[in-house]
C-alpha atoms as a PDB file:
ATOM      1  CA  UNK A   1      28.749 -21.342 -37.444  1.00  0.00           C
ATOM      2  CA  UNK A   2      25.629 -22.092 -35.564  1.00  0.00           C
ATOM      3  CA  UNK A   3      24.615 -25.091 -33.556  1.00  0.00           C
ATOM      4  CA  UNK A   4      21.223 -26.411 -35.391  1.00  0.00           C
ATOM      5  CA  UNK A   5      19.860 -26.316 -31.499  1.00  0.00           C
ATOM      6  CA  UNK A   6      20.458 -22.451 -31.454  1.00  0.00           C
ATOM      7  CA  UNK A   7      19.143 -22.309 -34.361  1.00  0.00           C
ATOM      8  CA  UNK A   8      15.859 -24.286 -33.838  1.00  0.00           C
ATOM      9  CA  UNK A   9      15.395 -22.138 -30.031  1.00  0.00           C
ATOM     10  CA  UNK A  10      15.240 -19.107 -31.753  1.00  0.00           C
ATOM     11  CA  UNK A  11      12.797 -20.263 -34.212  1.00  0.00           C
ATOM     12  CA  UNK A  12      10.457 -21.349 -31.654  1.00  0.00           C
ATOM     13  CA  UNK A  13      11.125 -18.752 -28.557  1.00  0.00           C
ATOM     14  CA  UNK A  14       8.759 -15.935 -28.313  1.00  0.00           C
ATOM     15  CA  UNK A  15       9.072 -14.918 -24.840  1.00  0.00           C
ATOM     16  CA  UNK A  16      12.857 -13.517 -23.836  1.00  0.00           C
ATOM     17  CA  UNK A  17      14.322 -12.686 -20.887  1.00  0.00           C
ATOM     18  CA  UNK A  18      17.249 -10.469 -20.367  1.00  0.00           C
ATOM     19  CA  UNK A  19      16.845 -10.166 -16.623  1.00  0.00           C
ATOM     20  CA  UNK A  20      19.319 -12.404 -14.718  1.00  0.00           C
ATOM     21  CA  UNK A  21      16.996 -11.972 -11.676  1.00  0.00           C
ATOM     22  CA  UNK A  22      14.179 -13.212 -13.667  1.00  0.00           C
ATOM     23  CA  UNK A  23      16.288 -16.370 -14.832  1.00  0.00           C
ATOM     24  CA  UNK A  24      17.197 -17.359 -11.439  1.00  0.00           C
ATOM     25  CA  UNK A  25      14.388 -18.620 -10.686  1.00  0.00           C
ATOM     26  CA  UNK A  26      10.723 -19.992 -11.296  1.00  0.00           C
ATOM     27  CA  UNK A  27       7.952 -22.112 -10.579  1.00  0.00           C
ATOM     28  CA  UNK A  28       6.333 -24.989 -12.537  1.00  0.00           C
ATOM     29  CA  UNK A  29       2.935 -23.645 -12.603  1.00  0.00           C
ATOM     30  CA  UNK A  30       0.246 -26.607 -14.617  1.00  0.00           C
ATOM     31  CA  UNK A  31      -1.850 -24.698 -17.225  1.00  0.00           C
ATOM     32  CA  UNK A  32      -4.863 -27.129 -15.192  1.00  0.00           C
ATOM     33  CA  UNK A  33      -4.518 -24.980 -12.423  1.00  0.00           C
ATOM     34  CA  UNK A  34      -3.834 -21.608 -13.956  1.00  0.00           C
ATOM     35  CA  UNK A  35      -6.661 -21.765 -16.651  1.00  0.00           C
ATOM     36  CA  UNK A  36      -9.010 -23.505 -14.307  1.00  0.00           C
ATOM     37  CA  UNK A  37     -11.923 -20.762 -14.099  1.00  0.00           C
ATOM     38  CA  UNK A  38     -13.732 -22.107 -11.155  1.00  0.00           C
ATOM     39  CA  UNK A  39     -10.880 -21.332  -9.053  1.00  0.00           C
ATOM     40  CA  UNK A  40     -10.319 -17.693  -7.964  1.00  0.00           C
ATOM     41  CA  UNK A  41      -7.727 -15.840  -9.145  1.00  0.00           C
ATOM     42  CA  UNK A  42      -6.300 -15.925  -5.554  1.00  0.00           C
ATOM     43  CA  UNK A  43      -6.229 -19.222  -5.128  1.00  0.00           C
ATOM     44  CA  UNK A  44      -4.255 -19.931  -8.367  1.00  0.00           C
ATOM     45  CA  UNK A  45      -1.590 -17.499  -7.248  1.00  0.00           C
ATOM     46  CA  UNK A  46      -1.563 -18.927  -3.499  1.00  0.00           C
ATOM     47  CA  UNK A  47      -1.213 -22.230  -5.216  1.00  0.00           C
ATOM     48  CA  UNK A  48       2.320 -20.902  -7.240  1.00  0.00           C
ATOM     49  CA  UNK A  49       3.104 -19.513  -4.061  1.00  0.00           C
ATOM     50  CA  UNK A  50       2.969 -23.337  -2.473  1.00  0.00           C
ATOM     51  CA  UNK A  51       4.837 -24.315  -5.424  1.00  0.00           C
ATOM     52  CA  UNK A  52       7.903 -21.883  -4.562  1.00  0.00           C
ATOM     53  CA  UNK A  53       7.839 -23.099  -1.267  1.00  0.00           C
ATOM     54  CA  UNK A  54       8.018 -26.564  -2.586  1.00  0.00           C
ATOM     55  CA  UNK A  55      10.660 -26.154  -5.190  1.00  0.00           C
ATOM     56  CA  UNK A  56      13.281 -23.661  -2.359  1.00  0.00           C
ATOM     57  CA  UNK A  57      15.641 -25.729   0.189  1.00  0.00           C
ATOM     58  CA  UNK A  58      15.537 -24.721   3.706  1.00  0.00           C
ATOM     59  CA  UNK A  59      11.436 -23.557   4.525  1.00  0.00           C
ATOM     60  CA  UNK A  60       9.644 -25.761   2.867  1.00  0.00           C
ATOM     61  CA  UNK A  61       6.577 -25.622   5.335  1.00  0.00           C
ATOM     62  CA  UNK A  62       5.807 -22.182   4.899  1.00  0.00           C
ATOM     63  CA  UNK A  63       3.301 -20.532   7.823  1.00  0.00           C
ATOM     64  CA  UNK A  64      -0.242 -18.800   6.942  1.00  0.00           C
ATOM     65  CA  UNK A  65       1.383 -15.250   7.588  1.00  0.00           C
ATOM     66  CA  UNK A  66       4.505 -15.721   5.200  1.00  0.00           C
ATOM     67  CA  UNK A  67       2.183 -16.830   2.583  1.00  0.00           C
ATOM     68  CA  UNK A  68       0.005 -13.694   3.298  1.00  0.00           C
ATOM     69  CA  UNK A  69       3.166 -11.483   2.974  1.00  0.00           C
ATOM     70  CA  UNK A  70       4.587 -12.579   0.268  1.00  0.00           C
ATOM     71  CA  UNK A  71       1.427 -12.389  -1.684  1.00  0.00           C
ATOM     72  CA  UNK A  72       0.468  -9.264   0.149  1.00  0.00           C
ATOM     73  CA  UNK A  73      -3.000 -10.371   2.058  1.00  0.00           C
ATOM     74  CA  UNK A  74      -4.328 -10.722   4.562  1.00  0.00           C
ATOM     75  CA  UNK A  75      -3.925 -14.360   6.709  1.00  0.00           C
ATOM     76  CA  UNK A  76      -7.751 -14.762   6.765  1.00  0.00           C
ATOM     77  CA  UNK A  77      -7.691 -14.472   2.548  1.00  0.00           C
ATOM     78  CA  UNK A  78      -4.625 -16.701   2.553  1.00  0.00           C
ATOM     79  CA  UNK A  79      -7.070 -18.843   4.855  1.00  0.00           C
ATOM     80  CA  UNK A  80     -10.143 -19.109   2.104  1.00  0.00           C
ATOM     81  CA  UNK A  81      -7.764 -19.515  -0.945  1.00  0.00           C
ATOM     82  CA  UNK A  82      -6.121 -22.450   0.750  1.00  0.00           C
ATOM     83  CA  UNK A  83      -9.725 -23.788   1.561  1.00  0.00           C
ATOM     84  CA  UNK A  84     -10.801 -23.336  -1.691  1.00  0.00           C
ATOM     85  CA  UNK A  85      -7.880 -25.387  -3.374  1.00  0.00           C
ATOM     86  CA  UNK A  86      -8.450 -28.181  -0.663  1.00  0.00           C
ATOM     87  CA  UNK A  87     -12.312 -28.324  -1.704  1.00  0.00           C
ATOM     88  CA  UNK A  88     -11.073 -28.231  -5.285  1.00  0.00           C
ATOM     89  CA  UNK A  89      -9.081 -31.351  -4.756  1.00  0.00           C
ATOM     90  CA  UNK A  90      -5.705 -29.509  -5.366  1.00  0.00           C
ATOM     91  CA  UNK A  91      -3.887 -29.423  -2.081  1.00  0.00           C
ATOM     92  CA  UNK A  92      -4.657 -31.071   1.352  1.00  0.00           C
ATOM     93  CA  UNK A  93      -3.404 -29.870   4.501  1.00  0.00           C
ATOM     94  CA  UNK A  94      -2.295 -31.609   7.413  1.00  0.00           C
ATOM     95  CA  UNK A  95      -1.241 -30.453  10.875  1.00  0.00           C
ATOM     96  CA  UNK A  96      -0.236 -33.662  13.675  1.00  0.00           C
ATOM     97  CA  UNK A  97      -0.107 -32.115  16.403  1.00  0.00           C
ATOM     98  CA  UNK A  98      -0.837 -28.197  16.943  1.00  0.00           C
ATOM     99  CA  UNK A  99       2.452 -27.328  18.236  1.00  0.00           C
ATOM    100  CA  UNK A 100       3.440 -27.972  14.645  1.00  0.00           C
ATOM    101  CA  UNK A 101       2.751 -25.781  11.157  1.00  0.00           C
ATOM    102  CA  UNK A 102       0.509 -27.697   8.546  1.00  0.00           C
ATOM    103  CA  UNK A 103       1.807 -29.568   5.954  1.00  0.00           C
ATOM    104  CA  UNK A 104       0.507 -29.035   2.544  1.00  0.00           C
ATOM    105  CA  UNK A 105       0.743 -31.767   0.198  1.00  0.00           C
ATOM    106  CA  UNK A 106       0.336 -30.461  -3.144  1.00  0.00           C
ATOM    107  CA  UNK A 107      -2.122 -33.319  -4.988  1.00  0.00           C
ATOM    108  CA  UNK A 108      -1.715 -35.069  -8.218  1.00  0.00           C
ATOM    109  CA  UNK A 109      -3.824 -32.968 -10.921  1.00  0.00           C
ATOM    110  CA  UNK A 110      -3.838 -36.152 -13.911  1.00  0.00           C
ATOM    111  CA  UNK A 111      -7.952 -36.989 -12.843  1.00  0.00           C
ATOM    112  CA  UNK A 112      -8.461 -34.122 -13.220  1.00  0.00           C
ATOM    113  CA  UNK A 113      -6.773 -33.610 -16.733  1.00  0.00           C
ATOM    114  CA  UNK A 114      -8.942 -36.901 -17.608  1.00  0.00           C
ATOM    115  CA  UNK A 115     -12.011 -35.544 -16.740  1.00  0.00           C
ATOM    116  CA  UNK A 116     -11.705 -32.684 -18.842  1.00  0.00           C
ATOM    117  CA  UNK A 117     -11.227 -34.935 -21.596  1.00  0.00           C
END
């Protein structure tokens, strides 16, 4: 016999995924962000790749030229998409000192959720 939770998943699931690679892992990514048209389609994807970062133990401060591998750009892109989510209020970066890699703090999205309202 079923468990009524089984039974209500597959009722509502549309989306499968047989892969165990796929399973192991993901990142929260806010509809906001994704469906926010002014942004460039870079910088929404250099935004889930902060998220990653965020979400993995061990290198959690990841460097301009990891971000611009994994994604598969160049640094100077990288450089412009992060620019563009700091001017759109999504992420600030910090660096203290120079001898140290920036620190990007990944900002609360609820005013903008209210102004869309």
């Amino acid at each position: 016999m079923q468990k009524a939770g089984d039974i209500a998943r597959k009722r509502v699931e549309r989306i499968l995924i047989e892969d165990e690679v796929l399973r192991a892992g993901f990142a929260a990514f806010p509809y906001l962000v994704m469906n926010d048209t002014a942004l460039s389609v870079g910088a929404r994807f250099t935004y889930a790749m902060l998220l990653q970062f965020a979400w993995q133990e061990g290198e959690t401060f990841p460097k301009q030229e990891t971000l611009a591998g994994r994604i598969g750009l160049s640094v100077r892109q990288v450089r412009r998409y992060l620019a563009e989510l700091q001017e759109a209020n999504y992420i600030k970066i910090e660096r203290k000192d120079r001898r140290f890699r920036n620190t990007y703090i990944i900002k609360r999205v609820r005013s903008k959720l209210r102004k869309r309202r």
